[in-house]
C-alpha atoms as a PDB file:
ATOM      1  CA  UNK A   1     -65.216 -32.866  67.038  1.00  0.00           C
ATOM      2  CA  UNK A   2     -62.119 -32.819  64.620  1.00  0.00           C
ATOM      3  CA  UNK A   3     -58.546 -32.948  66.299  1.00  0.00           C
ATOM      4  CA  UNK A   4     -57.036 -31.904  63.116  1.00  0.00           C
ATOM      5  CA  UNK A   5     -55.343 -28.466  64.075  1.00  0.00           C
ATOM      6  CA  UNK A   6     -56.669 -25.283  62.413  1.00  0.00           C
ATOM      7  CA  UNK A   7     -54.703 -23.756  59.457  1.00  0.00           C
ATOM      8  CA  UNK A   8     -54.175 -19.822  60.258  1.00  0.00           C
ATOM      9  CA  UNK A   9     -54.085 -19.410  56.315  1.00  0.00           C
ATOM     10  CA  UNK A  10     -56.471 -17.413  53.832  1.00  0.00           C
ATOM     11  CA  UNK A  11     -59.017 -20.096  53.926  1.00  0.00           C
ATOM     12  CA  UNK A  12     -58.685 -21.592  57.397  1.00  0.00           C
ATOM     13  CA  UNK A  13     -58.893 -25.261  57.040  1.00  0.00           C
ATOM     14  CA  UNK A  14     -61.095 -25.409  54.222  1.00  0.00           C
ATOM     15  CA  UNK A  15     -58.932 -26.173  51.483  1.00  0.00           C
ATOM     16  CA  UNK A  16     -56.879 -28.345  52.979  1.00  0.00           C
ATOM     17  CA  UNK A  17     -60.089 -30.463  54.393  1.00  0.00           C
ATOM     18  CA  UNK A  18     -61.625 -30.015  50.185  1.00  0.00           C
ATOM     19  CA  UNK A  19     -58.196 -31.558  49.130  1.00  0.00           C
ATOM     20  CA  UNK A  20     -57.979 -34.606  51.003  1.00  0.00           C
ATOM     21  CA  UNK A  21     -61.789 -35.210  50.859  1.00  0.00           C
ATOM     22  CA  UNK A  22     -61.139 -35.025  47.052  1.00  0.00           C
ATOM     23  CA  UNK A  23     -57.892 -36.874  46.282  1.00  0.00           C
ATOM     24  CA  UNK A  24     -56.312 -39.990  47.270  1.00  0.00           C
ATOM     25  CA  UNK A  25     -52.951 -39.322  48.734  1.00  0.00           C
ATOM     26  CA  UNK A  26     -51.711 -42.572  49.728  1.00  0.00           C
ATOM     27  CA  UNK A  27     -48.414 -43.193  48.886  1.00  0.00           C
ATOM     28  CA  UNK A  28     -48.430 -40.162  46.715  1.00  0.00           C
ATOM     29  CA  UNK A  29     -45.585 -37.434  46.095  1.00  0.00           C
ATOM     30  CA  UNK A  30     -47.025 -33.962  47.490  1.00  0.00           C
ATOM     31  CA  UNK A  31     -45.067 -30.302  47.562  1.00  0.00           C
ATOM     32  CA  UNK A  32     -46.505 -27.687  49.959  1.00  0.00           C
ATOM     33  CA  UNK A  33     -45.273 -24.390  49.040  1.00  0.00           C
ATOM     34  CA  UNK A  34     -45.927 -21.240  51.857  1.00  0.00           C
ATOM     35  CA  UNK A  35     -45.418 -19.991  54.403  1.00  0.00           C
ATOM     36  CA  UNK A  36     -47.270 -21.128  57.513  1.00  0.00           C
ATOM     37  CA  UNK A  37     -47.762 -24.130  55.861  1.00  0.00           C
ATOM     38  CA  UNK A  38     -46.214 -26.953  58.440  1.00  0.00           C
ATOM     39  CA  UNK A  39     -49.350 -28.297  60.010  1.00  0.00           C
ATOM     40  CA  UNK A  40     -50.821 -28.361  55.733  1.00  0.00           C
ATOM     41  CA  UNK A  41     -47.584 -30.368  55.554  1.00  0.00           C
ATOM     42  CA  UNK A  42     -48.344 -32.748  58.611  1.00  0.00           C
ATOM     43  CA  UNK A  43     -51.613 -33.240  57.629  1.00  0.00           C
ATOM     44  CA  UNK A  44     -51.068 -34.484  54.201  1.00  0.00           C
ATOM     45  CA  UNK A  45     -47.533 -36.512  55.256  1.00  0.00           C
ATOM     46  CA  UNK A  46     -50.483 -38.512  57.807  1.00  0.00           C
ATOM     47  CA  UNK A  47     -52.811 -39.123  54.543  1.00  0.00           C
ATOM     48  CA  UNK A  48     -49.732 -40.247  52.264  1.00  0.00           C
ATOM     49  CA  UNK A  49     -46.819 -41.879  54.004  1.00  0.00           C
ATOM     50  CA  UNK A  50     -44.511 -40.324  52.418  1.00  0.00           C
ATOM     51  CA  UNK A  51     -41.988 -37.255  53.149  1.00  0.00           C
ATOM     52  CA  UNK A  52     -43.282 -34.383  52.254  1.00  0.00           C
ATOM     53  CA  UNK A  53     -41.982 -31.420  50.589  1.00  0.00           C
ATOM     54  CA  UNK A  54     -42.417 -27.910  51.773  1.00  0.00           C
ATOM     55  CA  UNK A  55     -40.201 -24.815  49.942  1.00  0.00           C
ATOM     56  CA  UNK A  56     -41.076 -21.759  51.671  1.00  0.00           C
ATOM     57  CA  UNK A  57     -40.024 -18.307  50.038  1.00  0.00           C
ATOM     58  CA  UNK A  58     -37.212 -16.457  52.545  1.00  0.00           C
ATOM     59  CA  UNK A  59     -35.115 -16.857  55.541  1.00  0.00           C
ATOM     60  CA  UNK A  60     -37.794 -15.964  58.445  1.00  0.00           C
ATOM     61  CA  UNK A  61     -40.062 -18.437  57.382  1.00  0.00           C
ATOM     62  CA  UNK A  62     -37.266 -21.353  56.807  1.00  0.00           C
ATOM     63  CA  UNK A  63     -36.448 -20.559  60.582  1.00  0.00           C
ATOM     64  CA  UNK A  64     -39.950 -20.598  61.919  1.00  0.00           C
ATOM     65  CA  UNK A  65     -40.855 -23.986  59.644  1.00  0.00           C
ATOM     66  CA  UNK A  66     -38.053 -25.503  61.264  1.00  0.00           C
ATOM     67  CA  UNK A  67     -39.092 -24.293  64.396  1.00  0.00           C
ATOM     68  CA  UNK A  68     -42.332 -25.781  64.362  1.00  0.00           C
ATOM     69  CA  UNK A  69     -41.946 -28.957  62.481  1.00  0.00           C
ATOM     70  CA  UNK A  70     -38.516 -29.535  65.105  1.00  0.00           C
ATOM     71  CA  UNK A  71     -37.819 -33.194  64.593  1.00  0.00           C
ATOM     72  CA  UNK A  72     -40.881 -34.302  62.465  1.00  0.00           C
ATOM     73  CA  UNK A  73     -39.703 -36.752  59.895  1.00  0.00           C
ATOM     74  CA  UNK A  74     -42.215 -36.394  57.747  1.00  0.00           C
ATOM     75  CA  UNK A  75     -41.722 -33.012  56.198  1.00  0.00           C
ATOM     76  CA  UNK A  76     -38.661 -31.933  54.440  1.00  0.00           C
ATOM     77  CA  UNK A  77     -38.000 -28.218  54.789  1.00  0.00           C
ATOM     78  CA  UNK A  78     -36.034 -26.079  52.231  1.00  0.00           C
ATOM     79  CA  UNK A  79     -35.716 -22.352  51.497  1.00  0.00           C
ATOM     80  CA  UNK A  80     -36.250 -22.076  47.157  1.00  0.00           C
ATOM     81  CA  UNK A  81     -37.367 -19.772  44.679  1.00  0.00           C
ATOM     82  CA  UNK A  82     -40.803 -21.102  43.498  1.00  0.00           C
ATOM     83  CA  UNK A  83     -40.280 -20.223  40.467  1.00  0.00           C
ATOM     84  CA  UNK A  84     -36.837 -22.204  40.129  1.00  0.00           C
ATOM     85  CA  UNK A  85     -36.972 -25.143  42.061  1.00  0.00           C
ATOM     86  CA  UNK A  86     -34.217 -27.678  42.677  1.00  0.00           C
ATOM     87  CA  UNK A  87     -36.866 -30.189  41.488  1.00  0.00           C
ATOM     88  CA  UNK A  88     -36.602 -32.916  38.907  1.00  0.00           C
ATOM     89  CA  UNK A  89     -38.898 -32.573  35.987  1.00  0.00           C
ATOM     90  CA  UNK A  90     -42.304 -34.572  36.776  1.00  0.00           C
ATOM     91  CA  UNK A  91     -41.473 -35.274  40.556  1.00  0.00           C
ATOM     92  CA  UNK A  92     -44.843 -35.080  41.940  1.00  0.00           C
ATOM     93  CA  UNK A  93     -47.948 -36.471  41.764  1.00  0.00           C
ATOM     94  CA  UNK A  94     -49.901 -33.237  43.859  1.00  0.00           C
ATOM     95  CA  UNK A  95     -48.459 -29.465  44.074  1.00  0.00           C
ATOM     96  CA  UNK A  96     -50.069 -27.495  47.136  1.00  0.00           C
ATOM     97  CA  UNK A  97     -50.662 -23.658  47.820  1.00  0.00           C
ATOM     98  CA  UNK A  98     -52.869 -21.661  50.363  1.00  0.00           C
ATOM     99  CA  UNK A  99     -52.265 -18.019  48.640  1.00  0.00           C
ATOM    100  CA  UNK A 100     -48.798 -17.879  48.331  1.00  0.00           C
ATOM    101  CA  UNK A 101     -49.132 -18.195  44.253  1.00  0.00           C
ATOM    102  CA  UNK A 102     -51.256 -14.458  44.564  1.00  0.00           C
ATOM    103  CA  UNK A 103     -48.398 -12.908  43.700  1.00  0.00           C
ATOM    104  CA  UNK A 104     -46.970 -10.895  40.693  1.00  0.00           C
ATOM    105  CA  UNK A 105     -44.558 -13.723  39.792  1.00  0.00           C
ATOM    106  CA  UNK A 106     -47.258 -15.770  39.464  1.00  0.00           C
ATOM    107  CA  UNK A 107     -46.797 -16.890  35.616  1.00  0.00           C
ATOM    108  CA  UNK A 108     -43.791 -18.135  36.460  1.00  0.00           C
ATOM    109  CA  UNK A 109     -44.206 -20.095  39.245  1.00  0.00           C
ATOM    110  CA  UNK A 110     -47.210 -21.491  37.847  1.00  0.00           C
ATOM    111  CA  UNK A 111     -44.473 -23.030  35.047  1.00  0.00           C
ATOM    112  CA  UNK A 112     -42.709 -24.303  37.310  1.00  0.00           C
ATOM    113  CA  UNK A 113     -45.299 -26.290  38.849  1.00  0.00           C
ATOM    114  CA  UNK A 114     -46.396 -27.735  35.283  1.00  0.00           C
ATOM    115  CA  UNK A 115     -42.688 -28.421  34.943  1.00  0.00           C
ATOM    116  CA  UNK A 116     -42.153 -30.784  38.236  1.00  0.00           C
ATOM    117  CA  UNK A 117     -45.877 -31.983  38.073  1.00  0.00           C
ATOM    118  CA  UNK A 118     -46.204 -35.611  36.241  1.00  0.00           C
ATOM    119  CA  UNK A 119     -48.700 -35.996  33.673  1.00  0.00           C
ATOM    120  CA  UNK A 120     -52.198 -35.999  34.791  1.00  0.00           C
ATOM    121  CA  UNK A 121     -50.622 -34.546  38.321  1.00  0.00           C
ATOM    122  CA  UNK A 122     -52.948 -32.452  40.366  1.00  0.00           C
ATOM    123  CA  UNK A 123     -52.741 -28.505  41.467  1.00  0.00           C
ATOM    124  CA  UNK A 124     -54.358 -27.338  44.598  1.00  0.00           C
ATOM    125  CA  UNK A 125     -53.915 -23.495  44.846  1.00  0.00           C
ATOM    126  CA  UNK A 126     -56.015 -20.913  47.007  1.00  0.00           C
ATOM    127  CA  UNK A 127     -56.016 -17.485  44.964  1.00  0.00           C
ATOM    128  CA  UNK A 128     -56.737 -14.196  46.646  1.00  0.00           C
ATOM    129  CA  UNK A 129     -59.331 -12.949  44.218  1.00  0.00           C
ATOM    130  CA  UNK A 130     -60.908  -9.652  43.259  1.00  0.00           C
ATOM    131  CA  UNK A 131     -64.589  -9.924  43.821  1.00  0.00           C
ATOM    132  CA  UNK A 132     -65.338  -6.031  42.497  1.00  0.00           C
ATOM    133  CA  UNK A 133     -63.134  -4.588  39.417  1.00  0.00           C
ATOM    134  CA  UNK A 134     -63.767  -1.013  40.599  1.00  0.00           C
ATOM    135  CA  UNK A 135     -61.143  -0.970  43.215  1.00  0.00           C
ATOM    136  CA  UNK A 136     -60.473   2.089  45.613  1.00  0.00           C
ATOM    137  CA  UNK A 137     -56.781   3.297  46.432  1.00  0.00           C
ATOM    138  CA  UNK A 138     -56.939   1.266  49.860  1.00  0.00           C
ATOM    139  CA  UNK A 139     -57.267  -2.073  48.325  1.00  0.00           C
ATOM    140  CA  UNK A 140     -54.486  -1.360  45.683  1.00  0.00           C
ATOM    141  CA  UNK A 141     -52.056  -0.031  48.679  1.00  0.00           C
ATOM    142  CA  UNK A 142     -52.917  -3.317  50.410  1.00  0.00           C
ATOM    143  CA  UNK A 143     -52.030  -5.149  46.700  1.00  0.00           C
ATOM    144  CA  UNK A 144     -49.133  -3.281  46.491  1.00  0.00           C
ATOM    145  CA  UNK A 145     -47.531  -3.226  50.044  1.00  0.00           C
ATOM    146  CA  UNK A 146     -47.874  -7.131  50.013  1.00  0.00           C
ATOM    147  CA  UNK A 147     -47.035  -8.005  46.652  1.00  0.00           C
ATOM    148  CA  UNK A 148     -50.548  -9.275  45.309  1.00  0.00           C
ATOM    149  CA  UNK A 149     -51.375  -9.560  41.534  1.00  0.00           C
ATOM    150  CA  UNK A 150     -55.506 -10.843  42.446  1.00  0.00           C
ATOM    151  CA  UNK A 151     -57.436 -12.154  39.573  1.00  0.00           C
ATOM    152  CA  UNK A 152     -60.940 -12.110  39.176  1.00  0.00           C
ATOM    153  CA  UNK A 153     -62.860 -15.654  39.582  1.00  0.00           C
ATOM    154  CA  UNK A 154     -63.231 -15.934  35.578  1.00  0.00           C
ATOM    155  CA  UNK A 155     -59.473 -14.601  35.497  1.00  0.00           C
ATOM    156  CA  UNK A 156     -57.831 -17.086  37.524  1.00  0.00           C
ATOM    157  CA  UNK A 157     -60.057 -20.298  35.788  1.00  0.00           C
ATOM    158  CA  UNK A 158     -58.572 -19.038  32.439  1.00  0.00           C
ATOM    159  CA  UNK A 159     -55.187 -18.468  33.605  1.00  0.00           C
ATOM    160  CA  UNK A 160     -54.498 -22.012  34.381  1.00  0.00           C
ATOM    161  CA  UNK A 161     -56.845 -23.296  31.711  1.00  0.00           C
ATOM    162  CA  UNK A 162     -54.643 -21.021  29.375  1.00  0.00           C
ATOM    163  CA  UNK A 163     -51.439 -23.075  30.500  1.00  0.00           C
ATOM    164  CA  UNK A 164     -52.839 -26.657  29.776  1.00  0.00           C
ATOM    165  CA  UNK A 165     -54.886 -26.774  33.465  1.00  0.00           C
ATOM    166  CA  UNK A 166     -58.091 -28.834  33.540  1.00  0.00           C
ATOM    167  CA  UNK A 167     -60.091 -26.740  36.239  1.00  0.00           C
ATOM    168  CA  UNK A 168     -61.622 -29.852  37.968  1.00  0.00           C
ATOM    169  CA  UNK A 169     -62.957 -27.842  40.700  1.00  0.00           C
ATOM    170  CA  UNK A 170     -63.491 -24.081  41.999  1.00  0.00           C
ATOM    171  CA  UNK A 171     -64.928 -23.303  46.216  1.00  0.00           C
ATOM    172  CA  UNK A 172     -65.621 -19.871  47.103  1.00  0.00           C
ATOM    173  CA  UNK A 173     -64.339 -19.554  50.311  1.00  0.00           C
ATOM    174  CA  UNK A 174     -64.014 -16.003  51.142  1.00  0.00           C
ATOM    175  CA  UNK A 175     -66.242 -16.602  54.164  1.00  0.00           C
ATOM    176  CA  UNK A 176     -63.014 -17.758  55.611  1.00  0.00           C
ATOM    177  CA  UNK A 177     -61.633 -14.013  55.554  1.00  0.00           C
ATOM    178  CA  UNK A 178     -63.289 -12.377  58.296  1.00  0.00           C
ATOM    179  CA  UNK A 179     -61.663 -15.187  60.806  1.00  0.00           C
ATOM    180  CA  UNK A 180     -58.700 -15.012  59.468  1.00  0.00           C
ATOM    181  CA  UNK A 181     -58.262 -11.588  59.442  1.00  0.00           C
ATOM    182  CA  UNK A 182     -59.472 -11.199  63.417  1.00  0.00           C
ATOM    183  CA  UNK A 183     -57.199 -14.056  63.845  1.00  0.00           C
ATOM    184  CA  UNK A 184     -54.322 -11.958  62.399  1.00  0.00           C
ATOM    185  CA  UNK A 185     -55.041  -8.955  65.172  1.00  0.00           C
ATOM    186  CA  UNK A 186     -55.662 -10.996  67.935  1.00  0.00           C
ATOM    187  CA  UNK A 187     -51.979 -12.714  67.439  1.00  0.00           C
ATOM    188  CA  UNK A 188     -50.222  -9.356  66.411  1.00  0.00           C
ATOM    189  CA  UNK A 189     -51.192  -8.110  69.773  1.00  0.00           C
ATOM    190  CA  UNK A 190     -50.162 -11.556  71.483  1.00  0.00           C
ATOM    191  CA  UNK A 191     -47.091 -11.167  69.864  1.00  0.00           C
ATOM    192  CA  UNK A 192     -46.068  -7.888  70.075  1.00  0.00           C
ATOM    193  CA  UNK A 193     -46.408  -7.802  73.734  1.00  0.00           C
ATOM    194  CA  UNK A 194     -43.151 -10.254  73.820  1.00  0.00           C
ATOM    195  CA  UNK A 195     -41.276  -8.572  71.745  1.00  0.00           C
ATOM    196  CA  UNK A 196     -38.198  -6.590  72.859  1.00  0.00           C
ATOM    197  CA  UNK A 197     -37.536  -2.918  71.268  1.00  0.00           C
ATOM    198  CA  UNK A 198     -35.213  -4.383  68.703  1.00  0.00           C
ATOM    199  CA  UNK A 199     -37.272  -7.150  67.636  1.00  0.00           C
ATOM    200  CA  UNK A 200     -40.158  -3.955  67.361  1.00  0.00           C
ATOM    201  CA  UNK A 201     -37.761  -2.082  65.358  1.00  0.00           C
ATOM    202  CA  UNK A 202     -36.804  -4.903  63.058  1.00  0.00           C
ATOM    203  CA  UNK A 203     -40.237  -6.307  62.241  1.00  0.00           C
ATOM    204  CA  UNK A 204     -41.569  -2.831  62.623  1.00  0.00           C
ATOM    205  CA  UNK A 205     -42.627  -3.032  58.504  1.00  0.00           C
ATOM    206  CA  UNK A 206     -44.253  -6.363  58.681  1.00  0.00           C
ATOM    207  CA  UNK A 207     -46.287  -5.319  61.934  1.00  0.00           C
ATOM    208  CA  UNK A 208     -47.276  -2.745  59.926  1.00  0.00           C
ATOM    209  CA  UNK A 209     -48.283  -4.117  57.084  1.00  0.00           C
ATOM    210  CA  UNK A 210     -50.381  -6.878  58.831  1.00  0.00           C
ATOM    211  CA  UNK A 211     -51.850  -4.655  60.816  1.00  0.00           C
ATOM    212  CA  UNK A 212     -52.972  -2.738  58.493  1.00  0.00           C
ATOM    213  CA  UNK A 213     -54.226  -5.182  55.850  1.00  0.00           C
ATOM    214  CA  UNK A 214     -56.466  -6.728  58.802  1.00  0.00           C
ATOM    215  CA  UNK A 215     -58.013  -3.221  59.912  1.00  0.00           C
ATOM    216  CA  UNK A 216     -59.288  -2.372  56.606  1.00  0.00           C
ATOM    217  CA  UNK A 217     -60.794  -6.128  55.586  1.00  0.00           C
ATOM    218  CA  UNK A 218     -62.848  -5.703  59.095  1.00  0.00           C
ATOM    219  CA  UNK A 219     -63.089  -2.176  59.449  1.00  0.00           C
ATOM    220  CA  UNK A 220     -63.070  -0.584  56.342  1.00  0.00           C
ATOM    221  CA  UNK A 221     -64.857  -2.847  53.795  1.00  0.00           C
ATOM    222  CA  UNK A 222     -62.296  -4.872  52.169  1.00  0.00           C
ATOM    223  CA  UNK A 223     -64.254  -7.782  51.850  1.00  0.00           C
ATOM    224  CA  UNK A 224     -66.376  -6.421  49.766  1.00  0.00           C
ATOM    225  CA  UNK A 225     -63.667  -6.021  46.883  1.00  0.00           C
ATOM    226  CA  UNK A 226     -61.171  -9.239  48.313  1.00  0.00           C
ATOM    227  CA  UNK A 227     -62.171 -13.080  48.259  1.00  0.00           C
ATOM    228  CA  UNK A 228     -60.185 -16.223  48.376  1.00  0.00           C
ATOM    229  CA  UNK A 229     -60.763 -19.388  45.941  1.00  0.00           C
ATOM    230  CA  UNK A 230     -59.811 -23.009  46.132  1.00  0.00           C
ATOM    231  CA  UNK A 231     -58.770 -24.083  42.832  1.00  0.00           C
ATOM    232  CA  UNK A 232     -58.617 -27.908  42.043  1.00  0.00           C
ATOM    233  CA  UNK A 233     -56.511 -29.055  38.779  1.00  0.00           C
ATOM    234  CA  UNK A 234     -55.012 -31.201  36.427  1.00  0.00           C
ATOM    235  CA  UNK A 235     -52.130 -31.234  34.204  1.00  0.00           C
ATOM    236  CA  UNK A 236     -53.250 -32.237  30.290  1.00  0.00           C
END
């Protein structure tokens, strides 16, 4: 049995387990961008052996990173726009996402990447996808509330093919959802029990949010309009 820990992510531990089964990270330069994204980090700083780089998109999650990772020397932390990093131009040999490139600013932090990526670097991204074009109101209010932009399968291949992406690899993973999702209530509830009436009040929209995006994927029939990819690429 594997004593690699599990990645509470869209897409569990698949991706991460496709991208090191797939690439050779030894002594390689590797950005992890996300959220929730330490123990991606850890994983791929035991492959490589050397620091890696994780940029995650606000405060909270800066603080909770830094929480988790404590003294680890292995990751380097920072709070940056992913679509205007502090990067030099063709830093890295491997770019990393688990859904946090979903978004509506997609285009341009898919630039970005191809900006700090060396030639012939790879792209590892996990896209939320749309698996049924006819979409009700309750899937766009999910879209919407968290800021999605999904693509369908064909979609996101041309996307990055469109921007000079070989597509060297596509896994349909929305299996993963349904675990993810039950995950998602189980620790809202875990959570939420500790918190005091402030802390209620101040994540009150988040709570919300999550708690609502997991109900409707397992009670409502969101899976049969949401999915989740694992994109493997290179830069031409």
């Amino acid at each position: 049995m594997s004593s690699e820990p599990v990645i509470f992510l869209p897409g569990l531990s698949r991706q991460i387990n496709m991208f090191q089964e797939e690439n050779d990270l030894r002594d390689k330069k590797v950005l992890v961008c996300g959220s929730n994204s330490e123990k991606i980090a850890g994983r791929i700083f035991k492959k490589s052996g050397v620091t890696v780089e994780l940029i995650v998109p606000d405060f909270d999650s800066l603080m909770n990173s830094r929480i988790v990772i404590g003294d680890d020397p292995g990751i380097n932390i920072r709070l940056m726009d992913f679509e205007h990093t502090d990067f030099d131009a063709e830093k890295f040999d491997y770019s990393y996402s688990q859904g946090a490139f979903s978004t509506s600013a997609r285009k341009g932090i898919v630039k970005e990447m191809k900006r700090i990526l060396k030639p012939g670097g790879k792209l590892c991204v996990g896209e939320v996808i749309i698996l049924d074009e006819s979409l009700p109101q309750f899937i766009l209010d999910i879209f919407d509330a968290s800021d999605l932009n999904p693509l369908t399968s064909a979609e996101a291949r041309e996307f990055y093919e469109a921007r000079n992406f070989n597509v060297l690899s596509v896994k349909d993973v929305s299996d993963t959802l349904h675990d993810y999702y039950e995950w998602n209530l189980d620790k809202l509830a875990e959570v939420t029990g500790g918190l005091s009436d402030n802390e209620k009040s101040y994540y009150k929209k988040l709570l919300k949010r999550i708690s609502h995006e997991s109900q409707a994927f397992i009670k409502q029939g969101a899976d049969k309009y949401i999915g989740f990819e694992i994109l493997l690429m290179e830069k031409l």
